[in-house]
Protein backbone atom coordinates (compact mmCIF):
# COMPACT_ATOMS: atom_id res chain seq x y z
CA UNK A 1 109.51 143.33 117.29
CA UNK A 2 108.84 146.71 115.39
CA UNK A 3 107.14 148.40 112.52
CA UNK A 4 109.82 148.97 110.61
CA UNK A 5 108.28 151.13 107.57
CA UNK A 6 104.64 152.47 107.36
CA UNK A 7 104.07 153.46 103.18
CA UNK A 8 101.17 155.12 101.69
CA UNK A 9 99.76 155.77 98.27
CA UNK A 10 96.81 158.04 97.48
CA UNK A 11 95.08 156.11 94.44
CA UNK A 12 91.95 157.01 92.26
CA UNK A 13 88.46 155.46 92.82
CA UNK A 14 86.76 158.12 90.39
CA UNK A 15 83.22 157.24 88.40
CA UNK A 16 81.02 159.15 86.57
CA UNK A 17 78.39 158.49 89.46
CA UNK A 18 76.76 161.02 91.69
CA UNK A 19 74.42 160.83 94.72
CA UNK A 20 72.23 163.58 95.96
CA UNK A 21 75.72 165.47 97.61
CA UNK A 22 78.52 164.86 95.70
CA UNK A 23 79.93 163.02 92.48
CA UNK A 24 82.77 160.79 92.68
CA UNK A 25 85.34 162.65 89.60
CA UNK A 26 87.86 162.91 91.63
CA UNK A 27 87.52 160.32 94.31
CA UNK A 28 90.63 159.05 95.38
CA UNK A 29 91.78 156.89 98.64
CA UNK A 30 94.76 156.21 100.83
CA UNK A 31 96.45 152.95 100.41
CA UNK A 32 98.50 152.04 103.29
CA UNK A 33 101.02 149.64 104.07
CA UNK A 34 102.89 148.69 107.65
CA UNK A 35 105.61 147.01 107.53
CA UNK A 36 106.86 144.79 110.41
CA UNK A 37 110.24 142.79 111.38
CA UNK A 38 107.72 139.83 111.81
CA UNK A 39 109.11 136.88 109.76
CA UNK A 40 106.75 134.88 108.39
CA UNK A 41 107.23 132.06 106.33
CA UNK A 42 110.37 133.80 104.97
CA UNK A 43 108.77 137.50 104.53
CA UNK A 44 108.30 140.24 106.64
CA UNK A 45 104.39 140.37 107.82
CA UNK A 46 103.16 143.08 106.20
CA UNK A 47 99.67 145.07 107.17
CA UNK A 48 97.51 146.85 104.86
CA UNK A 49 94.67 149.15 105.03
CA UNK A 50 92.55 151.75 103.03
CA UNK A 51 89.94 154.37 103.22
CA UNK A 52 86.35 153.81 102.54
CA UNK A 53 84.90 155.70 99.26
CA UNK A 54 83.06 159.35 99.84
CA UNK A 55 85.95 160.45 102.10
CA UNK A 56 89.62 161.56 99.83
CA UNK A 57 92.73 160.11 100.70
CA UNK A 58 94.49 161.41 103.44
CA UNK A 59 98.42 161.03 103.08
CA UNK A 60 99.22 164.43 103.93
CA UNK A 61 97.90 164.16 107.25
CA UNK A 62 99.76 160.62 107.86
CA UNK A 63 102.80 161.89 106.37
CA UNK A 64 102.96 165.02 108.47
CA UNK A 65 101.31 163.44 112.18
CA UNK A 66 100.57 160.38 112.20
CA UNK A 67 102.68 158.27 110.58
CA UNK A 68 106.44 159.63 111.92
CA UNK A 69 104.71 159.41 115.71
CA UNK A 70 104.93 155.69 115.39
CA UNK A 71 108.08 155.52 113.61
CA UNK A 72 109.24 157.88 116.74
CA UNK A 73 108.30 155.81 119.30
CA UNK A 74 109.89 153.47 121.54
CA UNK A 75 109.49 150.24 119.62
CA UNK A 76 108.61 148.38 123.01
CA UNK A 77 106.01 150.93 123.93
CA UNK A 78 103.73 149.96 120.90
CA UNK A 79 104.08 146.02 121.53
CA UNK A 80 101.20 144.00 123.86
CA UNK A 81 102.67 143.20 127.64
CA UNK A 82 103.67 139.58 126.43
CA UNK A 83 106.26 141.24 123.54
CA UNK A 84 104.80 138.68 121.05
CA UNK A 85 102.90 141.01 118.97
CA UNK A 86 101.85 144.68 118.42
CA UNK A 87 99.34 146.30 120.50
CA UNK A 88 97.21 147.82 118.29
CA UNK A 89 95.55 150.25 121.29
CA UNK A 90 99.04 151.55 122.41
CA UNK A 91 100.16 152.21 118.67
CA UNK A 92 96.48 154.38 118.62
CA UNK A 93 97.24 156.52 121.85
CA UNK A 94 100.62 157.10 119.99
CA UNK A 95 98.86 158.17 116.95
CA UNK A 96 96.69 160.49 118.98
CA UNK A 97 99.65 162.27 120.94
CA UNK A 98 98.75 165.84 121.54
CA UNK A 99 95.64 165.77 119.52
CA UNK A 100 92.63 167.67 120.80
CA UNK A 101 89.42 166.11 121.46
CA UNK A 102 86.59 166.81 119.07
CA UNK A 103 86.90 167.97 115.24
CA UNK A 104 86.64 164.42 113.97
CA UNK A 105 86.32 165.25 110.29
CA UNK A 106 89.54 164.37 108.34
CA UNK A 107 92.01 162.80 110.87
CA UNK A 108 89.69 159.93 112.00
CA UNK A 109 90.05 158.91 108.52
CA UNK A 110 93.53 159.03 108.39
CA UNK A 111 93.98 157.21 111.70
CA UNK A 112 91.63 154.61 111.04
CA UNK A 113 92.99 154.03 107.66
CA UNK A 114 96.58 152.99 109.63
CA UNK A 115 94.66 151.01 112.39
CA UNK A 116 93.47 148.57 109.24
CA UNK A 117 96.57 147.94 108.29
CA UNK A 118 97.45 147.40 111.69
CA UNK A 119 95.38 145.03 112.93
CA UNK A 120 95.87 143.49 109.66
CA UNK A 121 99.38 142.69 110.60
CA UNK A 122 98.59 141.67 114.36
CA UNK A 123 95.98 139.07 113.11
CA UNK A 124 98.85 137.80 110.52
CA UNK A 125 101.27 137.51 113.12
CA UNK A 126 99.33 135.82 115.19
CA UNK A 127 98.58 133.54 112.59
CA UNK A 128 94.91 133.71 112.43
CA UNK A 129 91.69 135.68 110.53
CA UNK A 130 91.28 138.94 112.40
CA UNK A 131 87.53 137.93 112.68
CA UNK A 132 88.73 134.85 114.65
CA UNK A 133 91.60 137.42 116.67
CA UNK A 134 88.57 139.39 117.50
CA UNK A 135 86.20 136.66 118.78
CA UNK A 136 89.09 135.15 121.29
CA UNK A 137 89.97 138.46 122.25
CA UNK A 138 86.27 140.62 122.72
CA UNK A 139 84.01 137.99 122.36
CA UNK A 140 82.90 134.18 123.16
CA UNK A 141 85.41 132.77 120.92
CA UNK A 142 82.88 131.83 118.35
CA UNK A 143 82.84 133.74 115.20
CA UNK A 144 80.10 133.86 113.04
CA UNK A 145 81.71 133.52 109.31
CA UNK A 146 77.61 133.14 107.72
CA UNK A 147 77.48 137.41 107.25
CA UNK A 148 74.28 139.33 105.69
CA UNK A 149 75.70 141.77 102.62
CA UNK A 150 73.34 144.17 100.77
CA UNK A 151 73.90 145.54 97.10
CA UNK A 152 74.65 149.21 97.57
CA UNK A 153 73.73 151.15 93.84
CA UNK A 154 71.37 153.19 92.49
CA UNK A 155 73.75 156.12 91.91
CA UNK A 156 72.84 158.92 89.43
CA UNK A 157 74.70 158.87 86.39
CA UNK A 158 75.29 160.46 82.83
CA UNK A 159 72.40 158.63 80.02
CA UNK A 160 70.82 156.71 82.97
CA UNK A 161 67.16 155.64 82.71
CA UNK A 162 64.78 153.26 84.01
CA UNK A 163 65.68 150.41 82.04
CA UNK A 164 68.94 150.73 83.06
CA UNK A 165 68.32 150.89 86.13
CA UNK A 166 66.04 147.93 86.43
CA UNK A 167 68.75 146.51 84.67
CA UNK A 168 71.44 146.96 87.41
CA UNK A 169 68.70 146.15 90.16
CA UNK A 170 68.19 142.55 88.26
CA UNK A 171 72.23 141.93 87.87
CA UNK A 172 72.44 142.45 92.12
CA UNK A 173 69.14 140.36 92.41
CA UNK A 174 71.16 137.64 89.86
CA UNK A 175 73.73 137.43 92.23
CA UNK A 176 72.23 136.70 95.46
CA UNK A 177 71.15 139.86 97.14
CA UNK A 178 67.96 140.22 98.95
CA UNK A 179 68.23 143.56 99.59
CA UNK A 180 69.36 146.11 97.40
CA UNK A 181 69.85 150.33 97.84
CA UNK A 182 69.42 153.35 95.57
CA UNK A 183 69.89 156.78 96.29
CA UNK A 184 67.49 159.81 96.42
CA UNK A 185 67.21 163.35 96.74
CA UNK A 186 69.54 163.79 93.25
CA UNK A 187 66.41 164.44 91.49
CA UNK A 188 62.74 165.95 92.60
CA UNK A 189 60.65 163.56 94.98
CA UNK A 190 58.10 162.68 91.94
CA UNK A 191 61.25 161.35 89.73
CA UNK A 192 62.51 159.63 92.71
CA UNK A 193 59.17 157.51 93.44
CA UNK A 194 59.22 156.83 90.02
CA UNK A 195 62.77 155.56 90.24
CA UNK A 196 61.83 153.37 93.40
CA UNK A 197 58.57 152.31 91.26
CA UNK A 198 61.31 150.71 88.66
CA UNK A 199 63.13 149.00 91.21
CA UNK A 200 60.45 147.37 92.96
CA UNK A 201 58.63 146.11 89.89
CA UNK A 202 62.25 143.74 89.40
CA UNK A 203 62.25 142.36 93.56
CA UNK A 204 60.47 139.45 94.04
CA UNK A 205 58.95 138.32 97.60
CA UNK A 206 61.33 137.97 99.98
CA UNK A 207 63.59 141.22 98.62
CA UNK A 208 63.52 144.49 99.94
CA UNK A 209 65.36 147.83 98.90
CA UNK A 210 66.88 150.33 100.87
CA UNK A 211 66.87 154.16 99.95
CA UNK A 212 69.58 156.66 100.44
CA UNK A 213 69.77 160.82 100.98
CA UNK A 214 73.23 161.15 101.71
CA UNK A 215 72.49 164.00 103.95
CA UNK A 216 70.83 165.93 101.43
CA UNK A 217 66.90 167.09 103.50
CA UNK A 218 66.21 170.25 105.23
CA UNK A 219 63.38 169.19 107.68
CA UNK A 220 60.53 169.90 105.38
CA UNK A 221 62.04 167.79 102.82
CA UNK A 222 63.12 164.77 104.77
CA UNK A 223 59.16 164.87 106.23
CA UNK A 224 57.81 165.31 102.44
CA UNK A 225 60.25 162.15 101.74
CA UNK A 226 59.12 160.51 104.64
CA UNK A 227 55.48 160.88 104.31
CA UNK A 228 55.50 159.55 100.49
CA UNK A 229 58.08 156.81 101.52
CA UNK A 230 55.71 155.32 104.19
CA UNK A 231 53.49 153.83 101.41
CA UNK A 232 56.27 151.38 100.78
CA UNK A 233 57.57 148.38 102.78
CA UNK A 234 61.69 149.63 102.88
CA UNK A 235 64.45 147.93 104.21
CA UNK A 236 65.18 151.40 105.56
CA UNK A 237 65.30 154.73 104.86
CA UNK A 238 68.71 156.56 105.12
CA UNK A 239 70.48 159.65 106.61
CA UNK A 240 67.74 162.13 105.14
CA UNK A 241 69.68 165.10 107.09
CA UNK A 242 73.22 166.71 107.93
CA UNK A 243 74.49 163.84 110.21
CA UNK A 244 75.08 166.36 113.16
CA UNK A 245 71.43 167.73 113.16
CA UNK A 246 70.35 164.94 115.96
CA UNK A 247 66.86 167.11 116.36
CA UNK A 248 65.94 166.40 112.48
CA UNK A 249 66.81 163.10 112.81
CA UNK A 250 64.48 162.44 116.37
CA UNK A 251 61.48 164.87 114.84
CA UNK A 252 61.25 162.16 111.91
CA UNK A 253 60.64 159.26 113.75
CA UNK A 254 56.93 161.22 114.33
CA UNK A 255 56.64 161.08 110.45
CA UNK A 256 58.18 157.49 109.40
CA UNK A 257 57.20 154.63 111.28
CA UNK A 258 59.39 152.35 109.33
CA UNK A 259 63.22 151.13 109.82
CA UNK A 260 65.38 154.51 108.94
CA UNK A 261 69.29 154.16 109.33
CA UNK A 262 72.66 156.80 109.45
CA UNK A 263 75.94 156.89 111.41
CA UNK A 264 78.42 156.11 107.74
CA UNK A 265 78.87 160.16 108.74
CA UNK A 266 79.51 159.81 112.06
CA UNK A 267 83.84 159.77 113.20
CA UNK A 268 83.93 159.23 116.97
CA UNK A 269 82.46 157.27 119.45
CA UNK A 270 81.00 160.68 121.16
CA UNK A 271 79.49 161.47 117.80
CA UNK A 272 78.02 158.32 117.83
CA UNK A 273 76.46 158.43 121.73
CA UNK A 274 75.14 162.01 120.57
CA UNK A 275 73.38 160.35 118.08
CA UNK A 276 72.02 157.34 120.29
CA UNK A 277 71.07 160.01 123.00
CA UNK A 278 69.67 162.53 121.06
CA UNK A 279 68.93 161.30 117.82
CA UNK A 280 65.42 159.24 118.23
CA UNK A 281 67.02 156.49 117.08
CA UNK A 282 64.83 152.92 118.34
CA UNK A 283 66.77 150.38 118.72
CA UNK A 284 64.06 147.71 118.09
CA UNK A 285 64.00 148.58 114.58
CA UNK A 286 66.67 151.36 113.08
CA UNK A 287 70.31 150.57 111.83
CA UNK A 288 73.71 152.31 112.72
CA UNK A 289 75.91 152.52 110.16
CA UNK A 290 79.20 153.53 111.57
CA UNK A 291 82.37 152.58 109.57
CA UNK A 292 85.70 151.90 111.39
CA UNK A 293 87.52 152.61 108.00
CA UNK A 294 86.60 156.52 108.56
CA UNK A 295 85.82 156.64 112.13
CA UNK A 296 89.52 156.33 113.92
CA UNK A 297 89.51 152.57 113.22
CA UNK A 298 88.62 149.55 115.12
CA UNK A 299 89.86 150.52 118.25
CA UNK A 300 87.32 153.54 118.46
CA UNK A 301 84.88 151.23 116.88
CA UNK A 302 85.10 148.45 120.47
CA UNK A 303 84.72 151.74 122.07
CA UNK A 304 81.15 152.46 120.01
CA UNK A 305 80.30 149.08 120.68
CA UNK A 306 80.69 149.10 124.36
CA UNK A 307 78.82 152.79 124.49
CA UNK A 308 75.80 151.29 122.50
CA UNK A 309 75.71 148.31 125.48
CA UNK A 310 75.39 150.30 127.85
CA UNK A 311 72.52 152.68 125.93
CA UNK A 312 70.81 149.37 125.38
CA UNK A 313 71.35 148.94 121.75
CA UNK A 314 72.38 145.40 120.18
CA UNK A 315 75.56 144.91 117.73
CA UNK A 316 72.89 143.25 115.54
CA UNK A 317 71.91 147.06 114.52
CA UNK A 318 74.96 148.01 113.06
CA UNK A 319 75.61 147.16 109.09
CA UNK A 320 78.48 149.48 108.77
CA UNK A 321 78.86 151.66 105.26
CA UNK A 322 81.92 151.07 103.05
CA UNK A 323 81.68 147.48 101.64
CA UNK A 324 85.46 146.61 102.77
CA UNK A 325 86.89 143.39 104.63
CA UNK A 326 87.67 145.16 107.44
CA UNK A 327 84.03 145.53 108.72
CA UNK A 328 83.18 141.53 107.00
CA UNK A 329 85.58 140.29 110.09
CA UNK A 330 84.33 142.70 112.74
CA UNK A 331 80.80 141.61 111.72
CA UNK A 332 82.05 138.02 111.70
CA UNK A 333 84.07 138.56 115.04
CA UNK A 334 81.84 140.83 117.35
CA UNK A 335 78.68 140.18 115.95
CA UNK A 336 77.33 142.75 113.72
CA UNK A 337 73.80 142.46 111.74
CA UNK A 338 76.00 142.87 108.40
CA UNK A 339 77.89 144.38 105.89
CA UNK A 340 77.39 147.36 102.89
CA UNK A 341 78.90 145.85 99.78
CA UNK A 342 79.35 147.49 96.14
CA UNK A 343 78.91 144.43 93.35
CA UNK A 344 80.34 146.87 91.04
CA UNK A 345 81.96 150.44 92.67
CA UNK A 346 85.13 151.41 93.81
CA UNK A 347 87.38 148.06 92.82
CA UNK A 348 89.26 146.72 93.30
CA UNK A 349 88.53 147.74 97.08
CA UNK A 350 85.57 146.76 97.86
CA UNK A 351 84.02 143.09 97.69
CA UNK A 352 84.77 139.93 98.55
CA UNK A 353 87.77 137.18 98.11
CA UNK A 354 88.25 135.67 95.30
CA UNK A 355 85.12 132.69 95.29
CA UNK A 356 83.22 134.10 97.51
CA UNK A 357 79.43 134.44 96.41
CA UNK A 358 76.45 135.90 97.47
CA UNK A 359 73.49 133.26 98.57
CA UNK A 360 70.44 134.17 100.16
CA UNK A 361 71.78 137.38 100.81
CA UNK A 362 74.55 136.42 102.89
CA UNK A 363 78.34 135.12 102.13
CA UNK A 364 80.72 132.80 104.42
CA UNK A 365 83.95 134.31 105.21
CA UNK A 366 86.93 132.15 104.13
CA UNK A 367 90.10 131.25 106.79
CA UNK A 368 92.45 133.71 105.40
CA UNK A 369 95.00 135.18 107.76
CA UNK A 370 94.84 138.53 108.64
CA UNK A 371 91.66 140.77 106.89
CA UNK A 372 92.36 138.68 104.23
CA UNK A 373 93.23 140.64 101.53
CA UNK A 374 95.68 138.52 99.89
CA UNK A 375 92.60 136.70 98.78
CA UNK A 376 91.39 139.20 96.70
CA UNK A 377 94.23 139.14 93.39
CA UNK A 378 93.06 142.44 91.71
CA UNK A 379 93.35 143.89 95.05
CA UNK A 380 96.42 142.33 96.26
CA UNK A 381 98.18 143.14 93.49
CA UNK A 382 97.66 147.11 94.13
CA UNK A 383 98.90 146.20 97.97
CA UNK A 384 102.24 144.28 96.72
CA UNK A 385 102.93 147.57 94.35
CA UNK A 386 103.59 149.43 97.52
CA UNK A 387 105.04 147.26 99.89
């Protein structure tokens, strides 16, 4: 048993959309694709994965490191002790051979974009939805399929106005969201309370939206934010800082009482106990967002898991960012409190499989082996073009 071929594609995701840090012209992704000596039903089992939107593909690095370490290695080091599948943790430490410790930025993406596709091939060969994998293996056994999704939106655009988007508010609300996001700090705080004005006058009782700042506060900002934000009843309010400035991010808990959530910015499980430890984060109300997709995959992401045990925080706080399957089965598998999803960005990448909906704010995860991408056509067609 070996990985036989590992193939990747950097592919667009651009849109005309901003947020309060960056626009998205030139957005691109890595596709990746791992191809095994597994025989399945007549074909070799085949793993894919991809990169979550905000951060660009990375092929150069997994070209250069990453990607010829595995092919390198001694086939039987990188299977589990049984020899009846691939160990996704020993194919990790290979990827992380003579790698320093910190700088997380750019090669966590890149190695957590191969882990996908890894464990998408390990769940397929074991003939089973990673989400189920994942419960036998790290939890009880019983996975949760019933997962809580929120409509992530709101960008900044080109002609946008109110009406429009009210409009785009209404189509997320139409589709079975309960809780919707927008972003702010792309325009001055009085345009932006007029903006959450519009979008609150379209939720009903029972719907709450989220609001974004992609980083984008000094201190004095995020408190002038925080102080006019309090006057409304948010699902949260998110990352107002730089990620890494842990002493902005305790100092506003003294100004916002209310749920505030970060982490999507966050690549390492030390990033993330820095965060926990230093942070002010309150783990009886306040959401983690940490995304195995950019954050050295799932295999760092059990590690975050086990850290926040121990720190006394609940899987129920983390809704990662990214709106990919990969983080619908770890929800579904390990217990998370839900999922980012984008009704209408970056496709065909993000979203559900094909028939899934959106009811009460929540969708059930189908039995599809592996991540179950080969449920999605639009997207499975992009995967079959490189494998």
């Amino acid at each position: 048993m070996k990985i036989v071929e590992i193939r990747e594609k950097t592919v667009p995701i651009s849109s005309p959309i901003r947020n309060a840090y960056i626009d998205f012209s030139k957005m691109t992704l890595s596709l990746v694709a791992v191809v095994t000596d597994v025989i399945r039903d007549g074909k070799p089992v085949i793993g894919y994965g991809f990169n979550s939107n905000g951060r660009y593909g990375q092929g150069t690095l997994m070209r250069e490191r990453f990607i010829p370490r595995i092919l390198e290695a001694d086939p039987a080091s990188l299977v589990d002790d049984a020899g009846t599948n691939l160990d996704p943790h020993k194919i990790w430490n290979c990827m992380f051979t003579n790698e320093k410790p910190g700088g997380h930025g750019e090669r966590s993406v890149a190695i957590g974009t191969i882990d996908m596709a890894v464990w998408d091939a390990v769940a397929k060969i074991e003939g089973k939805p990673l989400f189920q994998l994942l419960a036998d293996r790290y939890g009880n056994g019983q996975a949760d399929r019933k997962i809580f999704v929120y409509a992530a939106g709101g960008y900044y655009y080109p002609g946008q106005d109110h009406g429009k988007l009210k409009d785009e508010m209404r189509s997320y609300i139409d589709r079975g969201y309960t809780v919707v996001k927008k972003k702010i700090g792309g325009a001055d705080l009085d345009e932006d309370l007029r903006r959450i004005d519009s979008v609150l006058s379209v939720l009903q009782d029972g719907q709450k939206l989220a609001v974004d700042a992609n980083g984008r506060f000094n201190l004095d900002t995020a408190i002038k934010y925080a102080k006019a934000l309090s006057q409304y009843d948010l699902f949260w309010y998110e990352e107002p800082g730089d990620p890494l400035d842990f002493e902005l991010q305790a100092t506003l808990r003294n100004y916002y009482k209310n749920p505030m959530a970060t982490g999507e910015d966050l690549f390492s499980m030390q990033d993330a106990r820095n965060l926990v430890r230093y942070g002010g984060m309150r783990a009886d109300r306040d959401w983690l967002q940490f995304d195995c997709a950019l954050s050295y995959g799932l295999v760092e992401y059990l590690r975050t898991l086990d850290m926040l045990r121990e720190h006394g925080w609940s899987p129920k706080r983390c809704i990662p960012h990214g709106g990919h399957q990969m983080s619908l089965n770890i929800a579904a598998g390990l217990g998370l409190g839900g999922n980012e999803s984008y009704p209408d960005l970056f496709q065909p990448y993000g979203g559900f499989p094909d028939g899934v909906t959106v009811d009460d704010g929540h969708i059930m995860l189908p039995e599809l082996p592996g991540i179950g991408f080969e449920g999605k056509a639009d997207l499975y067609r992009e995967m079959v073009k490189l494998a």
